[in-house]
Protein backbone atom coordinates (compact mmCIF):
# COMPACT_ATOMS: atom_id res chain seq x y z
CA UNK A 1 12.04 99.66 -67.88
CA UNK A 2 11.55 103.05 -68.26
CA UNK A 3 10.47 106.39 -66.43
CA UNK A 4 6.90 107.62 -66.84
CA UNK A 5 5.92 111.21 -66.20
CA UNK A 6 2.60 113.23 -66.88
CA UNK A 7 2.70 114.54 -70.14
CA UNK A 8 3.32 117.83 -68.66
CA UNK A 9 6.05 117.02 -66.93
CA UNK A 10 6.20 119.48 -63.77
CA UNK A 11 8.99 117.84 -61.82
CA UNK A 12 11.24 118.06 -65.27
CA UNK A 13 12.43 114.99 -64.62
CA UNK A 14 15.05 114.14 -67.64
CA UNK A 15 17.38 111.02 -65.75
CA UNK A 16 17.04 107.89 -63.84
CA UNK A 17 19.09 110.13 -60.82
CA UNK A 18 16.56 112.42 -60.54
CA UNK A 19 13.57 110.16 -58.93
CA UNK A 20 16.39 109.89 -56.22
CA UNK A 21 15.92 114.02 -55.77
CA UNK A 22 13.59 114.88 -51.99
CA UNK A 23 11.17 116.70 -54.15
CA UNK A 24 10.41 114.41 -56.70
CA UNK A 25 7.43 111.68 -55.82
CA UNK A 26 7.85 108.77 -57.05
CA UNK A 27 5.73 105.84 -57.47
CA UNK A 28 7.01 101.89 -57.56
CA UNK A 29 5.18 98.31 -57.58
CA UNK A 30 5.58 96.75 -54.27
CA UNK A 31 9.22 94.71 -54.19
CA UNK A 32 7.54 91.45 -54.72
CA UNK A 33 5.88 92.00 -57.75
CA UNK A 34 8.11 91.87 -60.94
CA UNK A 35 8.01 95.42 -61.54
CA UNK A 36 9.45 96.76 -58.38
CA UNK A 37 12.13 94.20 -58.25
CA UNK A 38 13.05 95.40 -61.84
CA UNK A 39 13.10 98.70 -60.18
CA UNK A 40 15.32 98.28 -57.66
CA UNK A 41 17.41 96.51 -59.99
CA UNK A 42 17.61 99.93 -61.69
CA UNK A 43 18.41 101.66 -59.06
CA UNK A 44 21.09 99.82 -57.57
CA UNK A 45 23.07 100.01 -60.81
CA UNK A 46 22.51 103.51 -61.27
CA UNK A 47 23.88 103.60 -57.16
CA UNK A 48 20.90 105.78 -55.87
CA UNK A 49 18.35 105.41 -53.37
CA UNK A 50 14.85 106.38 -54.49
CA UNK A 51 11.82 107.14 -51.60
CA UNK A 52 8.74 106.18 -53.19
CA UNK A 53 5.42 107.88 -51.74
CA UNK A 54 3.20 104.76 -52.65
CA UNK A 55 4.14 101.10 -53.21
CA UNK A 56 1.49 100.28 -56.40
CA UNK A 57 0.24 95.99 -56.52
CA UNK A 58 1.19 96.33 -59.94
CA UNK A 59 1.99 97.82 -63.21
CA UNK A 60 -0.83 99.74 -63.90
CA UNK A 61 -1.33 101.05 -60.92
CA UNK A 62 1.86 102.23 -60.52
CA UNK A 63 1.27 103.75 -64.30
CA UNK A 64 -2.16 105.20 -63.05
CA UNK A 65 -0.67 107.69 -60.41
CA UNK A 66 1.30 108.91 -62.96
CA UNK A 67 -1.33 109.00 -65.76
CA UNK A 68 -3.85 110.77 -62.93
CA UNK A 69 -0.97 113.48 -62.17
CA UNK A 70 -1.01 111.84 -58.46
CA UNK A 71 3.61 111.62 -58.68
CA UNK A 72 5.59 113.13 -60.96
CA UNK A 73 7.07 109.76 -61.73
CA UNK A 74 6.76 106.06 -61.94
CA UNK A 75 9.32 103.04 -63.36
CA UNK A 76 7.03 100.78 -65.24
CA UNK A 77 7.49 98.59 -68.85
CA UNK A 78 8.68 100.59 -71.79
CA UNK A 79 5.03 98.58 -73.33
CA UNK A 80 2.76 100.50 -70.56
CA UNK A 81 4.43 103.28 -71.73
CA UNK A 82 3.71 103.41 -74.73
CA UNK A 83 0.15 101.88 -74.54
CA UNK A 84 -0.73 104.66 -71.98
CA UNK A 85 -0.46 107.05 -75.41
CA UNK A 86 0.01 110.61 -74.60
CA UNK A 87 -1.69 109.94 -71.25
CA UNK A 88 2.18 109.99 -70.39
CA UNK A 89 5.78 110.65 -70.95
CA UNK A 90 8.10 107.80 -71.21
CA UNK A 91 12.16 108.97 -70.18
CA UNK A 92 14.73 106.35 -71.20
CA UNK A 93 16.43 104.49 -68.76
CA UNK A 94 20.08 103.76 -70.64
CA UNK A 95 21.17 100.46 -71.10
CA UNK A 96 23.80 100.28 -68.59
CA UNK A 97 21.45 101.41 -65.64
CA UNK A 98 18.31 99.49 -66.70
CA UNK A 99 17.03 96.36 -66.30
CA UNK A 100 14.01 93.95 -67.43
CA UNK A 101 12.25 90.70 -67.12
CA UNK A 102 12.40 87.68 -68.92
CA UNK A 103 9.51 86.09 -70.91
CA UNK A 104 9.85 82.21 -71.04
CA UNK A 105 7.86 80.58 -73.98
CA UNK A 106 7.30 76.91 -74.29
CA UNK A 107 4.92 73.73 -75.87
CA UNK A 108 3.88 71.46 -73.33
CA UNK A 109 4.10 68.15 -75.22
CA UNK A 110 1.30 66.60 -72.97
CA UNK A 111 -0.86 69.62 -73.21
CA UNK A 112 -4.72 69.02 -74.97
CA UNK A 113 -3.58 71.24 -78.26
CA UNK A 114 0.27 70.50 -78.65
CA UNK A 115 0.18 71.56 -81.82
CA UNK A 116 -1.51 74.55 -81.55
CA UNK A 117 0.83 75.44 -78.45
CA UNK A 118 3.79 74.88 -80.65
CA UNK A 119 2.32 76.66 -83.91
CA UNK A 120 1.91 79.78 -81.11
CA UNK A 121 5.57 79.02 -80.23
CA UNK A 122 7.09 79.10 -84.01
CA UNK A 123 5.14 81.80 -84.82
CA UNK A 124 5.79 84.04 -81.70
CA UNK A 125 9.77 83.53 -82.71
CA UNK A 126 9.40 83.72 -86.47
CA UNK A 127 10.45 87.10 -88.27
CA UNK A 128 7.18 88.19 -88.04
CA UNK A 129 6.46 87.38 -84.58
CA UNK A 130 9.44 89.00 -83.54
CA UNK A 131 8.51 91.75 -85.70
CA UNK A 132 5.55 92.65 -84.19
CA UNK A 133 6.72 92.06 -80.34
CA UNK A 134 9.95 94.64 -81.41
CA UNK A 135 7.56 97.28 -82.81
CA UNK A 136 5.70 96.60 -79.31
CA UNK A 137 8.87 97.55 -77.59
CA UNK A 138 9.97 93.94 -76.63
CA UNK A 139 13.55 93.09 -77.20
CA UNK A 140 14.77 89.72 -78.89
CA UNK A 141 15.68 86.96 -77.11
């Protein structure tokens, strides 16, 4: 995960600690989607309590308040982040706060194109794949 501000800034917000500030607003996906759970997960292992001022459906929602200067802060994927461009600010959440989702990958042998589901497989987990999801901000498995 990691923190996304407007480019700009105005809240100055430089740490995980300070979305848990009065003055800050703060945008989150709703607890049941993946991205708010992740959240929470965040902030329970940086011990703070964070008051959003809107519970997003989703990711990019959530990355839209921010983008549209409507919070001065939203947790979202590293990748919206960075796909968002200079539309934002990403701050970095450090490893022993943050938290993330898993990705599961698999061939279903009784699927119509097997092969081609397990050529997608090999080549997602090659050196290149892996490659190419790193430079996209994804860590290994």
């Amino acid at each position: 995960m990691e923190i996304a501000v407007p480019s700009t800034n105005p809240a100055h917000v430089t740490a995980v600690t300070d979305l848990a500030k009065g003055n800050v607003k703060v945008a989150l996906c709703q607890p049941q989607v993946p991205c708010g759970a992740v959240a929470s997960e965040v902030f329970k292992n940086a011990k703070i309590t964070v008051k959003p001022v809107t519970l997003e459906p989703d990711v990019k929602s959530t990355l839209s308040k921010v983008e549209f200067n409507q919070v001065d802060a939203g947790v979202v994927y590293l990748t919206d982040v960075r796909a968002a461009g200079g539309k934002v600010k990403g701050i970095v959440i450090p490893d022993n706060l943050n938290a993330s989702t898993e990705y599961l990958i698999a061939a279903l042998t009784k699927a119509p194109h097997a092969t081609a589901a397990q050529a997608f497989v090999d080549l997602v987990l090659s050196p290149a794949g892996q490659s190419v999801l790193s430079a996209e901000g994804f860590q290994k498995p």
